[in-house]
C-alpha atoms as a PDB file:
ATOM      1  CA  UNK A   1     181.675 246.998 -54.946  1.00  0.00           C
ATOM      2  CA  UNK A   2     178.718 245.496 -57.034  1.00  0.00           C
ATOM      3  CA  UNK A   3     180.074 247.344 -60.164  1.00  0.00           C
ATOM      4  CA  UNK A   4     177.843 247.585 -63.397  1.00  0.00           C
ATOM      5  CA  UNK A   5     180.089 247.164 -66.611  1.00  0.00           C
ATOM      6  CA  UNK A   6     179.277 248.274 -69.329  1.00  0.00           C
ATOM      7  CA  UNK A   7     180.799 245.954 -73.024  1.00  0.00           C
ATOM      8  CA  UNK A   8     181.689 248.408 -75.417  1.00  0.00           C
ATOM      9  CA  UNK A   9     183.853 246.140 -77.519  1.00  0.00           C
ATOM     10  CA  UNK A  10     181.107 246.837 -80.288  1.00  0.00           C
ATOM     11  CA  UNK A  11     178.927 249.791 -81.267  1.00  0.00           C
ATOM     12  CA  UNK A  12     175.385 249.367 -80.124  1.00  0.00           C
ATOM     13  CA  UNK A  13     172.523 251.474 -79.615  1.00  0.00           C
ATOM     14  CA  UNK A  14     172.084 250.009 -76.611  1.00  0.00           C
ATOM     15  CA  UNK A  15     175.406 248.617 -74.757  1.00  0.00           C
ATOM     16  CA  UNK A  16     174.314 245.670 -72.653  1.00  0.00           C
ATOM     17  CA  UNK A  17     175.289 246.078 -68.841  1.00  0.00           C
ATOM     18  CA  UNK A  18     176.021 243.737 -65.828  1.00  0.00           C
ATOM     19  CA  UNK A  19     176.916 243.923 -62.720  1.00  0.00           C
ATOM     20  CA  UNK A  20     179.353 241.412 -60.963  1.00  0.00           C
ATOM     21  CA  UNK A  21     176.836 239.794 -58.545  1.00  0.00           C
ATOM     22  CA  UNK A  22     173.407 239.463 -58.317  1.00  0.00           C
ATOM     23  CA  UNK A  23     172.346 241.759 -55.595  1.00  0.00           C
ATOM     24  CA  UNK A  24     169.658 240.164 -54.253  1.00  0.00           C
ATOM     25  CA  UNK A  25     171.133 236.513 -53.899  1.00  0.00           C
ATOM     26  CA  UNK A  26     174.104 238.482 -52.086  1.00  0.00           C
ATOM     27  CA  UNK A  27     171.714 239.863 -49.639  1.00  0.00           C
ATOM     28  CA  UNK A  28     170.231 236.978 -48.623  1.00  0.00           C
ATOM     29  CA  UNK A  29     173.023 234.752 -48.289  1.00  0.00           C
ATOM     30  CA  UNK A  30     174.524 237.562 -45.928  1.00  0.00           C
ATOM     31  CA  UNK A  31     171.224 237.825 -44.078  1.00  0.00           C
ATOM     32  CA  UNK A  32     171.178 233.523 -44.039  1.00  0.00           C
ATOM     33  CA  UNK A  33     174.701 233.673 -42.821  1.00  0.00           C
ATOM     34  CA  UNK A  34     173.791 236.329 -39.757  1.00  0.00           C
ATOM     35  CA  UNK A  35     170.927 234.683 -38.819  1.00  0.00           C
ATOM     36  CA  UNK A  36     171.891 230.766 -38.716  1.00  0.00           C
ATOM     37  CA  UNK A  37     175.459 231.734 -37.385  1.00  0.00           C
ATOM     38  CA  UNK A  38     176.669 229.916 -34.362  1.00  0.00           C
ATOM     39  CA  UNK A  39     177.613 232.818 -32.546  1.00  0.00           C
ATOM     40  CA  UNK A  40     177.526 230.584 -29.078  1.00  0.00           C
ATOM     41  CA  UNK A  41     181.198 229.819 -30.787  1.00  0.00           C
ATOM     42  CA  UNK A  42     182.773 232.991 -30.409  1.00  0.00           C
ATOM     43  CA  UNK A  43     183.177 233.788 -34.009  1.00  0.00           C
ATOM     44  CA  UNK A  44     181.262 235.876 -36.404  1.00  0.00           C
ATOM     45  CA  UNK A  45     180.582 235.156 -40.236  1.00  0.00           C
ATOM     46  CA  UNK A  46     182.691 236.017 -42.884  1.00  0.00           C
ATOM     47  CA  UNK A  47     182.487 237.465 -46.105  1.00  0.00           C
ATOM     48  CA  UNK A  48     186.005 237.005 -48.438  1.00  0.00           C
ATOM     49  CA  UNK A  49     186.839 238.724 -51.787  1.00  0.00           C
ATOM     50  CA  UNK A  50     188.415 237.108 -54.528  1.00  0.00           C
ATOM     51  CA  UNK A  51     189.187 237.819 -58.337  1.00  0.00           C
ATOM     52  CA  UNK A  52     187.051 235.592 -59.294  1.00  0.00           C
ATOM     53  CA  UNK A  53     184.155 235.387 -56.274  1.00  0.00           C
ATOM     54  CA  UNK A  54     182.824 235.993 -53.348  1.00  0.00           C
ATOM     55  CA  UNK A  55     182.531 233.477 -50.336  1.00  0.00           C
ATOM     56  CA  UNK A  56     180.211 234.077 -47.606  1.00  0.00           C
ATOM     57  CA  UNK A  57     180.774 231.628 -44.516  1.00  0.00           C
ATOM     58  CA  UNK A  58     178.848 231.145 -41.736  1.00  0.00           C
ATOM     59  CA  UNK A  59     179.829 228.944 -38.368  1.00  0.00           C
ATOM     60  CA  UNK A  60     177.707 226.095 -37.333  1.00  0.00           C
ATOM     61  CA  UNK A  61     175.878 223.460 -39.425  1.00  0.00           C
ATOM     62  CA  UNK A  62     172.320 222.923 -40.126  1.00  0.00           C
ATOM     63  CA  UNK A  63     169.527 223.465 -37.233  1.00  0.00           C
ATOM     64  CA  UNK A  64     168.743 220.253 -34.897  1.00  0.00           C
ATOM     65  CA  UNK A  65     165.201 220.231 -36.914  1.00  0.00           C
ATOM     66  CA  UNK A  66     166.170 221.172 -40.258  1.00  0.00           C
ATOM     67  CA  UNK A  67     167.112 218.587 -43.241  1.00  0.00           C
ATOM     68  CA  UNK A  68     169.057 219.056 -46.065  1.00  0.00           C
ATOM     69  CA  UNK A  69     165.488 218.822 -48.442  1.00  0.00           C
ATOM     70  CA  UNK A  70     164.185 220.904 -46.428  1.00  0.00           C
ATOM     71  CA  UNK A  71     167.258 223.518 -46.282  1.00  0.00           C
ATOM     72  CA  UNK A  72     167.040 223.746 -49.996  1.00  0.00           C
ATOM     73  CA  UNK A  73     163.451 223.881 -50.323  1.00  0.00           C
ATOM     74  CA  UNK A  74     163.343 227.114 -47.854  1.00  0.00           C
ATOM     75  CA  UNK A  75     161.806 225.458 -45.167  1.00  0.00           C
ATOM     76  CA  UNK A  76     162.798 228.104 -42.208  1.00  0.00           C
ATOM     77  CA  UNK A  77     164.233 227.080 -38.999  1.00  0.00           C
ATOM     78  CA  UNK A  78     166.326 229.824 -37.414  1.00  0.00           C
ATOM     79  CA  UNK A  79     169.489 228.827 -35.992  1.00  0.00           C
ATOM     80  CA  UNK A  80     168.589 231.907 -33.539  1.00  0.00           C
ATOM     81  CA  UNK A  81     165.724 232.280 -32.845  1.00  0.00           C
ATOM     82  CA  UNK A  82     165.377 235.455 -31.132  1.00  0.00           C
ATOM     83  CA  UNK A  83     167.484 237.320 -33.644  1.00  0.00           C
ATOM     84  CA  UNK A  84     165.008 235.961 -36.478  1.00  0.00           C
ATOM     85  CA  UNK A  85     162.116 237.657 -34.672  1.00  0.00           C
ATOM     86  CA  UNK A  86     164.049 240.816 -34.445  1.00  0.00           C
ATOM     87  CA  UNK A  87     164.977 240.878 -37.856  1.00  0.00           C
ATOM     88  CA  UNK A  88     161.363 239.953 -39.144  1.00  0.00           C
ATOM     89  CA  UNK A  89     160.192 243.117 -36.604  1.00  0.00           C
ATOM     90  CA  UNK A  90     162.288 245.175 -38.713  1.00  0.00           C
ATOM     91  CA  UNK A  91     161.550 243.555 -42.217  1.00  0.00           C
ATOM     92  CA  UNK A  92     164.917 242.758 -42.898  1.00  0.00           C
ATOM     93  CA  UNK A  93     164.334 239.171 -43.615  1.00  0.00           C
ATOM     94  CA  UNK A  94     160.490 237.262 -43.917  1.00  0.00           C
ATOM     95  CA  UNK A  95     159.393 234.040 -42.367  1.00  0.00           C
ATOM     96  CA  UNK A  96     158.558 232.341 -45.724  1.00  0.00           C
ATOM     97  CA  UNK A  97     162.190 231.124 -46.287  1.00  0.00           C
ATOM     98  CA  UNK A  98     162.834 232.628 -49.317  1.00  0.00           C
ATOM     99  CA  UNK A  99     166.776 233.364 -48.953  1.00  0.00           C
ATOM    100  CA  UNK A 100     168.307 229.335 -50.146  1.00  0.00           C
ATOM    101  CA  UNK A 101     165.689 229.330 -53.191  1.00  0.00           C
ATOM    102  CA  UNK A 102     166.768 233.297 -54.491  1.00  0.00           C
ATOM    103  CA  UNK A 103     170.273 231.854 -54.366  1.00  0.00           C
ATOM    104  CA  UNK A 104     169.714 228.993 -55.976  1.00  0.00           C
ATOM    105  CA  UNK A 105     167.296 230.450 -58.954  1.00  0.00           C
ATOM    106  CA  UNK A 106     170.067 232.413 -59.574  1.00  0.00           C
ATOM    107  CA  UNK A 107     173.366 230.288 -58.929  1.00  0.00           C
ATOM    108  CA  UNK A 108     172.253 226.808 -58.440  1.00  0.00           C
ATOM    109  CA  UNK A 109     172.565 224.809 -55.995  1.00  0.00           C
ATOM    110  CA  UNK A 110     176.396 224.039 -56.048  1.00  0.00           C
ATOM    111  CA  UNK A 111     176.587 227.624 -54.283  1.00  0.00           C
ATOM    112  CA  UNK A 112     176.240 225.817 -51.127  1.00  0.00           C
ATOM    113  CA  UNK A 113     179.233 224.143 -49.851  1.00  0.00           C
ATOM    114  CA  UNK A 114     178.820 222.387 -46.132  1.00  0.00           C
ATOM    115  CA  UNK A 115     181.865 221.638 -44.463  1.00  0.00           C
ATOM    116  CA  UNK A 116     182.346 220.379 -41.069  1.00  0.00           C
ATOM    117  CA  UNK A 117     181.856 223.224 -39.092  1.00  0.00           C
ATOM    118  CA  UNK A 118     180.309 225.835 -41.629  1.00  0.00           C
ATOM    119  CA  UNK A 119     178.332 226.696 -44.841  1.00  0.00           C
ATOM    120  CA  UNK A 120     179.701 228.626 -47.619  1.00  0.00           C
ATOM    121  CA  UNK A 121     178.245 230.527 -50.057  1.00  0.00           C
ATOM    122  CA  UNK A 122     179.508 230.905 -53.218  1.00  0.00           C
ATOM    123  CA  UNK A 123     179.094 233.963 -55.353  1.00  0.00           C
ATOM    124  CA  UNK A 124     180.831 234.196 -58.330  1.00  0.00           C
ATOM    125  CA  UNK A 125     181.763 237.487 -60.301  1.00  0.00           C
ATOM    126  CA  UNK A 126     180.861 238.162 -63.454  1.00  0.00           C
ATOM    127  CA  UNK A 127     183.280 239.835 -65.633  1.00  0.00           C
ATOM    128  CA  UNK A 128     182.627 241.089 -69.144  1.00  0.00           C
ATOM    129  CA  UNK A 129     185.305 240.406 -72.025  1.00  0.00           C
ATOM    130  CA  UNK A 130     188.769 241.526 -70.762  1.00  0.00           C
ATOM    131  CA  UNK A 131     188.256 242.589 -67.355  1.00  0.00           C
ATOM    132  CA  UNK A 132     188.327 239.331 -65.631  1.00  0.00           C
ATOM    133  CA  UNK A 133     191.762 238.133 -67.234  1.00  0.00           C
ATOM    134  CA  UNK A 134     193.295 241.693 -66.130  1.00  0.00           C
ATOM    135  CA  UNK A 135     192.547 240.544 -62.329  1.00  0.00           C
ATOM    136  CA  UNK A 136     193.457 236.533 -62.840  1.00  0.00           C
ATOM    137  CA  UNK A 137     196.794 237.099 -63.307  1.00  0.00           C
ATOM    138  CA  UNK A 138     198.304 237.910 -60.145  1.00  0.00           C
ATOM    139  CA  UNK A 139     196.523 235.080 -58.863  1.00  0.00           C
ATOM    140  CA  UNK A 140     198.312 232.639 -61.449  1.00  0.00           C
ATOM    141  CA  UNK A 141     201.690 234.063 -61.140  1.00  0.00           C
ATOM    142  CA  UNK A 142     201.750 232.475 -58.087  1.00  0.00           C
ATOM    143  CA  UNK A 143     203.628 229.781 -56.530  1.00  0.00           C
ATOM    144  CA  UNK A 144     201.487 226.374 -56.229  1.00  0.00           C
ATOM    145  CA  UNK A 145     200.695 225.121 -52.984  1.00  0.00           C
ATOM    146  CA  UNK A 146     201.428 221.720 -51.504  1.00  0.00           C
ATOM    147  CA  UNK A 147     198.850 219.903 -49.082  1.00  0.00           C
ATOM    148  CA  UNK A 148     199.675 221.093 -46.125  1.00  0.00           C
ATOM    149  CA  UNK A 149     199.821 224.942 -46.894  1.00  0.00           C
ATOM    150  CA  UNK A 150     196.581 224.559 -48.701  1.00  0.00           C
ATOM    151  CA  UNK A 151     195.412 223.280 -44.911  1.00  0.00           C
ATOM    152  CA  UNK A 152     196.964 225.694 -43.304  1.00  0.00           C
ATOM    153  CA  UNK A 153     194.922 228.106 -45.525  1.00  0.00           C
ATOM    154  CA  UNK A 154     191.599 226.557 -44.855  1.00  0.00           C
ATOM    155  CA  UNK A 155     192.134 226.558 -41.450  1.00  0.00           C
ATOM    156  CA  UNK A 156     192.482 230.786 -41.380  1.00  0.00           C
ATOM    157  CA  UNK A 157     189.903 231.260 -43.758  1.00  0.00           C
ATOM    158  CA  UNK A 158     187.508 228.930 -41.213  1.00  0.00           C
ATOM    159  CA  UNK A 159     188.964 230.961 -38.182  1.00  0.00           C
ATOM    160  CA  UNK A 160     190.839 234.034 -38.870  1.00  0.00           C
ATOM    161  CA  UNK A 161     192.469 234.245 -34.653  1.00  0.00           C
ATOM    162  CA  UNK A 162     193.942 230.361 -35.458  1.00  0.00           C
ATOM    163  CA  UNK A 163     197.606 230.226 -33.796  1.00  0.00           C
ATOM    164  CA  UNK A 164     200.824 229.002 -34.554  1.00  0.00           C
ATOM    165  CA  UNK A 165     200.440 226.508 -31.619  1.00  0.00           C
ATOM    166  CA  UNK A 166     197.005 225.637 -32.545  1.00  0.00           C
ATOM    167  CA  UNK A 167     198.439 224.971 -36.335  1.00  0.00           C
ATOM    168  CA  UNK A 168     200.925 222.898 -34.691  1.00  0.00           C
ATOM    169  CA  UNK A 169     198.606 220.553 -32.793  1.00  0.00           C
ATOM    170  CA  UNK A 170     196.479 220.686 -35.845  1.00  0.00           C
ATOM    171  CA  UNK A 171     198.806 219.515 -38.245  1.00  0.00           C
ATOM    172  CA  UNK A 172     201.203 217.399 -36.318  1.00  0.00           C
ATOM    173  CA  UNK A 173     204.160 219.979 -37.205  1.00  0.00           C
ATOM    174  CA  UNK A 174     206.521 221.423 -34.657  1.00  0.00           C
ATOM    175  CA  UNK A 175     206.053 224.976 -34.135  1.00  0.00           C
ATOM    176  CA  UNK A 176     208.982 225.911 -36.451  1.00  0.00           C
ATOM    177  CA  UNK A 177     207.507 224.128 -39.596  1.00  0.00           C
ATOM    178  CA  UNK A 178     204.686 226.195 -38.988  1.00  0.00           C
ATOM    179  CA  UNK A 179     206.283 229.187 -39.140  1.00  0.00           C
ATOM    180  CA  UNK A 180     208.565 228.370 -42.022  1.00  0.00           C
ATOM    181  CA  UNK A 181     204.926 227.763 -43.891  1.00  0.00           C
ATOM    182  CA  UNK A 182     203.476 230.813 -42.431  1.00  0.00           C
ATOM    183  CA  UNK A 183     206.577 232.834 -43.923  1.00  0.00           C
ATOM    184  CA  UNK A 184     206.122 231.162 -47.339  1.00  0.00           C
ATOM    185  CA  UNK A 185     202.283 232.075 -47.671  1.00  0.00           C
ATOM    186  CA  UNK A 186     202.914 235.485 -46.456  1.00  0.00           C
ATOM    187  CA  UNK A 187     206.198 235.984 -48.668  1.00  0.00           C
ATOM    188  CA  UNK A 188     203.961 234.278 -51.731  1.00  0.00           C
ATOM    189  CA  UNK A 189     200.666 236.680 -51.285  1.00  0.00           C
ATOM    190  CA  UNK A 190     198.122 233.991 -49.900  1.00  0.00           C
ATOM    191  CA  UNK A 191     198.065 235.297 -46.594  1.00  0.00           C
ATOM    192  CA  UNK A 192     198.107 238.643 -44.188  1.00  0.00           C
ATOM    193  CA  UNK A 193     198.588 239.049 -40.563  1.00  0.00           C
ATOM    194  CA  UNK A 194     196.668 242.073 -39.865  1.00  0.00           C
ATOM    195  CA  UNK A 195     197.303 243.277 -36.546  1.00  0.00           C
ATOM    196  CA  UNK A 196     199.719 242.147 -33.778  1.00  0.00           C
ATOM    197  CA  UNK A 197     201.188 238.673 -33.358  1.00  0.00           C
ATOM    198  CA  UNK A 198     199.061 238.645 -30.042  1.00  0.00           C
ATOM    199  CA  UNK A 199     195.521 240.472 -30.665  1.00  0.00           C
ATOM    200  CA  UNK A 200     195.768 240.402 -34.704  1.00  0.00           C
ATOM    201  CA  UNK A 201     194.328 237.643 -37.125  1.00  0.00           C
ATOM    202  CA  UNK A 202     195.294 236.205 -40.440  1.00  0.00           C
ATOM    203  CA  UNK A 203     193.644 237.709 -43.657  1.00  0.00           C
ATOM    204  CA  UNK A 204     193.266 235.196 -46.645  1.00  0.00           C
ATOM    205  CA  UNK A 205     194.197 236.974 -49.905  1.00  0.00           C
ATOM    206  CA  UNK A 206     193.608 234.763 -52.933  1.00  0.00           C
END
């Protein structure tokens, strides 16, 4: 999807071109997110699309031994171990810790978000002239959300198999609210249930 556009709003000899993400700060935020996922937790990372960027999220917090100095300063300490070595056996990734200070060189470090129960990555798309404002708008012709839905959407982003009774217990709501919110974000275009009611899971679209 890493697109190279091309501005030819002017004539140039040489049209300048740029792609929407930097490649190599998207690989190794996917490659951070595999490696220090909790997977113990049933859940696998996630990587989610939106007009304006892209958000990679991975379970689990920091490891026991790391700091948050020493996160940022690519000191590496494997959340998993054992899938580390495997991926150094097969040069996908390399001991020196190299992955947090690519993605900040290149987007800073308020790409990092740490929330209570995962780290997200923040990638954001760069569109040339006109293109971007194209995509924004069916994004602002939306209805706003209140507190509560804007939870509700959190929660599915952070776990995409949440349940209405889970929702429920979550937000203090009887069941009914939360389906009369669950109806509005689906009706409004924040939300998808992809799948069954029983074995599906909820799709953020924003």
């Amino acid at each position: 999807m890493n697109l190279i556009q091309t501005d030819e709003s002017e004539r140039v000899v040489k049209r300048p071109e740029t792609p929407l993400f930097d490649n190599k700060a998207f690989r190794e935020a996917i490659i951070n997110a595999i490696l220090h996922n909790l997977w113990i937790s049933g859940n696998e990372p996630m990587i989610s699309v939106f007009s304006d960027r892209i958000e990679i999220l991975s379970r689990g917090t920091l490891a026991p031994a790391q700091t948050m100095e020493g996160f940022f300063l690519g000191k590496s300490i494997p959340v998993n171990e054992k899938l580390s070595e495997i991926f150094l056996q097969l040069h996908i990734s390399e001991k020196s810790g190299r992955g947090v200070p690519e993605i900040i060189e290149t987007y800073g470090k308020g790409a990092f978000t740490f929330r209570e129960n995962s780290i997200v990555v923040t990638i954001p798309l760069q569109r040339i002239k006109k293109a971007g404002n194209k995509v924004g708008k069916k994004v602002g012709d939306k209805k706003g959300l209140n507190s509560r839905r804007q939870r509700i959407v959190t929660e599915m982003r952070e776990n995409p198999n949440i349940t209405t009774n889970e929702l429920h217990h979550i937000l203090g709501i009887s069941e009914t609210a939360v389906e009369n919110n669950l109806t509005f974000l689906k009706k409004n275009g924040y939300v998808e249930r992809v799948g069954s009611k029983k074995t599906g899971y909820w799709k953020v679209i924003e």
